[in-house]
Protein backbone atom coordinates (compact mmCIF):
# COMPACT_ATOMS: atom_id res chain seq x y z
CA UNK A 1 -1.36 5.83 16.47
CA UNK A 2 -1.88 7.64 13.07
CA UNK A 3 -4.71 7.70 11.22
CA UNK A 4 -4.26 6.61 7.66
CA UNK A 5 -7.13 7.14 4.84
CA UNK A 6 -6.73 5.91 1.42
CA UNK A 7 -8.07 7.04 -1.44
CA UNK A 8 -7.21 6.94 -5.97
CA UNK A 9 -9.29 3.36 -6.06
CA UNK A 10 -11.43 2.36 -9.15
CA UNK A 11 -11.91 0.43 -12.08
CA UNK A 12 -9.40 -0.13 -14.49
CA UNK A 13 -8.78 -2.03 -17.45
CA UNK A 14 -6.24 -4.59 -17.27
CA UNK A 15 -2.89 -3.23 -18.66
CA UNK A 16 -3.82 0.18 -17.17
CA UNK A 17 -2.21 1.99 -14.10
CA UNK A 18 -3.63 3.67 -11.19
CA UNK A 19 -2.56 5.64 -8.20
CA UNK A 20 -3.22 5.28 -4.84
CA UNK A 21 -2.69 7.67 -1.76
CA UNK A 22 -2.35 7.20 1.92
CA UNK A 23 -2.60 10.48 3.80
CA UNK A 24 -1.98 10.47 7.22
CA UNK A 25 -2.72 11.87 10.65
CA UNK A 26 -0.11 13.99 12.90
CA UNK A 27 2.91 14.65 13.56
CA UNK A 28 4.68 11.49 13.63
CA UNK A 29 3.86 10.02 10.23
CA UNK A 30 7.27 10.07 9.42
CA UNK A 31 7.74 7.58 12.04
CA UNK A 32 6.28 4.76 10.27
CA UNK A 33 7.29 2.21 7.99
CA UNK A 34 4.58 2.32 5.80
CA UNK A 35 2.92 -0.64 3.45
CA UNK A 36 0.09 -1.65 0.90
CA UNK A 37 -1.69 -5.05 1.41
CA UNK A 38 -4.72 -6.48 -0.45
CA UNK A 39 -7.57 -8.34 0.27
CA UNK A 40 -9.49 -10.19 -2.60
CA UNK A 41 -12.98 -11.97 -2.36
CA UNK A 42 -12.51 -14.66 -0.23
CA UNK A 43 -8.79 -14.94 0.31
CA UNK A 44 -6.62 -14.20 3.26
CA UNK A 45 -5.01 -10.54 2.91
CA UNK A 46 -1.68 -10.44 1.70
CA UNK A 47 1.62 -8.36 1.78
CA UNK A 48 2.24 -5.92 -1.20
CA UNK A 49 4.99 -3.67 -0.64
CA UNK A 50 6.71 -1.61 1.90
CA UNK A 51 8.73 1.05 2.69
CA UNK A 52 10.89 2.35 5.19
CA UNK A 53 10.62 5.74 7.38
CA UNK A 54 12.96 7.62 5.08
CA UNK A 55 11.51 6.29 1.36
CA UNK A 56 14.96 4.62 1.02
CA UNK A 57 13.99 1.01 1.00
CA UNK A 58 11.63 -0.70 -0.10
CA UNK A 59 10.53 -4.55 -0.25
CA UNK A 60 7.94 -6.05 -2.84
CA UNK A 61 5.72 -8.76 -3.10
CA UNK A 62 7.21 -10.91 -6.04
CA UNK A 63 3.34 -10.22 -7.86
CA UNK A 64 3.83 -6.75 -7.96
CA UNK A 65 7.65 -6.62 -8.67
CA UNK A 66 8.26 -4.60 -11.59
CA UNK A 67 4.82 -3.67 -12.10
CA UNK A 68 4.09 -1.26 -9.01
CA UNK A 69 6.27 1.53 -7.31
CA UNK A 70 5.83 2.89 -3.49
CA UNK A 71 7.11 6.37 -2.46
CA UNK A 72 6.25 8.63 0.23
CA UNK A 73 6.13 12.16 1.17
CA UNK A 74 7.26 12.63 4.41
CA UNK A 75 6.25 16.74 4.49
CA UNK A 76 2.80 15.89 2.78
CA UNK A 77 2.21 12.60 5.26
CA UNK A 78 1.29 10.95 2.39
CA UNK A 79 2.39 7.41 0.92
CA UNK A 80 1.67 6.96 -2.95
CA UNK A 81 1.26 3.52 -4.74
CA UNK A 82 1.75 3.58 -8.68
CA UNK A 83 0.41 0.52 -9.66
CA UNK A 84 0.89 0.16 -13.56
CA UNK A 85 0.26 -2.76 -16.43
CA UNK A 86 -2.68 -3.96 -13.66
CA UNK A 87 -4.30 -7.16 -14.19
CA UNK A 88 -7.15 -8.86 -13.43
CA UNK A 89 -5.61 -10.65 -10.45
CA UNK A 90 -5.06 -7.81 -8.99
CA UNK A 91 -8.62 -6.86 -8.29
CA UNK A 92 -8.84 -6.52 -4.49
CA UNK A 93 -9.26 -3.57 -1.36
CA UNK A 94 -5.83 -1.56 -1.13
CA UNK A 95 -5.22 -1.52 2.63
CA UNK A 96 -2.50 0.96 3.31
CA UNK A 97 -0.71 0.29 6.96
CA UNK A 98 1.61 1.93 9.63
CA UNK A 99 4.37 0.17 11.98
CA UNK A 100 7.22 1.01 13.81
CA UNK A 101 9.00 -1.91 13.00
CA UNK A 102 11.37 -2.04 9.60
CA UNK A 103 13.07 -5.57 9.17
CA UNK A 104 12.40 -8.98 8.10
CA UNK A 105 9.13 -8.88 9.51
CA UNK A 106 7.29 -5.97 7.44
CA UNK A 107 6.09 -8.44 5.41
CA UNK A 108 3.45 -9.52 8.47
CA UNK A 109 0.51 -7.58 8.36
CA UNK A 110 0.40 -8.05 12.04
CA UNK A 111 3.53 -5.86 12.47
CA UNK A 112 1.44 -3.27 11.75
CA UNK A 113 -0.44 -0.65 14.13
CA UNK A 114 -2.36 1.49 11.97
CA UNK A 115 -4.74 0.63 9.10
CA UNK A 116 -6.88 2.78 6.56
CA UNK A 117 -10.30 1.77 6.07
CA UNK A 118 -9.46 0.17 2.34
CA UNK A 119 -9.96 1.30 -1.25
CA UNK A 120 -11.29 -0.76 -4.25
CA UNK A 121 -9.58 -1.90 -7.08
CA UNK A 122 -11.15 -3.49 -9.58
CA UNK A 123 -9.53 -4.74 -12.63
CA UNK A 124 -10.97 -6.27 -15.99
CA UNK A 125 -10.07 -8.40 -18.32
């Protein structure tokens, strides 16, 4: 497994952007598909985006769509989430994730065999 640790959470005001980074552990980083999910106070956690081994595809969550952009840098091990035009609604822990699976599945969060320990965003209105 790699270990993932995120970091680039904060407070924000809605309409502004923030960055978030996912460095991880090893060799094989490049290995994994790698995606964002959220938690929010008392919800479930849900699927944000995800991309592919080689940064070449993506897939978004139709709430973020427009409004946030995953890359990755395969010779830094590190994903990147520019997250811009924020809103409230988006206040949550940033839970980046690793899996060796790409297809119609990434969405799952249980697809997924490495987590980071979260990061806070917190947006106001």
């Amino acid at each position: 497994q790699v270990q993932l640790v995120e970091s680039g959470g904060g407070l924000v005001q809605a309409g502004g952007s923030l960055r978030l980074s996912c460095a991880g552990s090893g060799r094989t980083f490049s290995r994994y598909a790698m995606g964002w999910f959220r938690q929010a106070p008392g919800k479930e956690r849900e699927f944000v985006v995800a991309i592919d081994w080689y940064g070449v595809s993506t897939y978004y969550a139709d709430s973020v769509k427009g409004r946030f952009t995953i890359s990755r840098d395969n010779a830094k091990n590190t994903v990147f989430l520019q997250m811009n035009d924020l809103k409230p609604e988006d206040t949550a822990v940033y839970y980046c994730a690793a899996s060796h699976s790409w297809d119609s599945g990434t969405y799952n969060g249980n697809r997924y065999d490495s987590w980071g320990q979260g990061t806070q965003i917190t947006v106001t209105s």
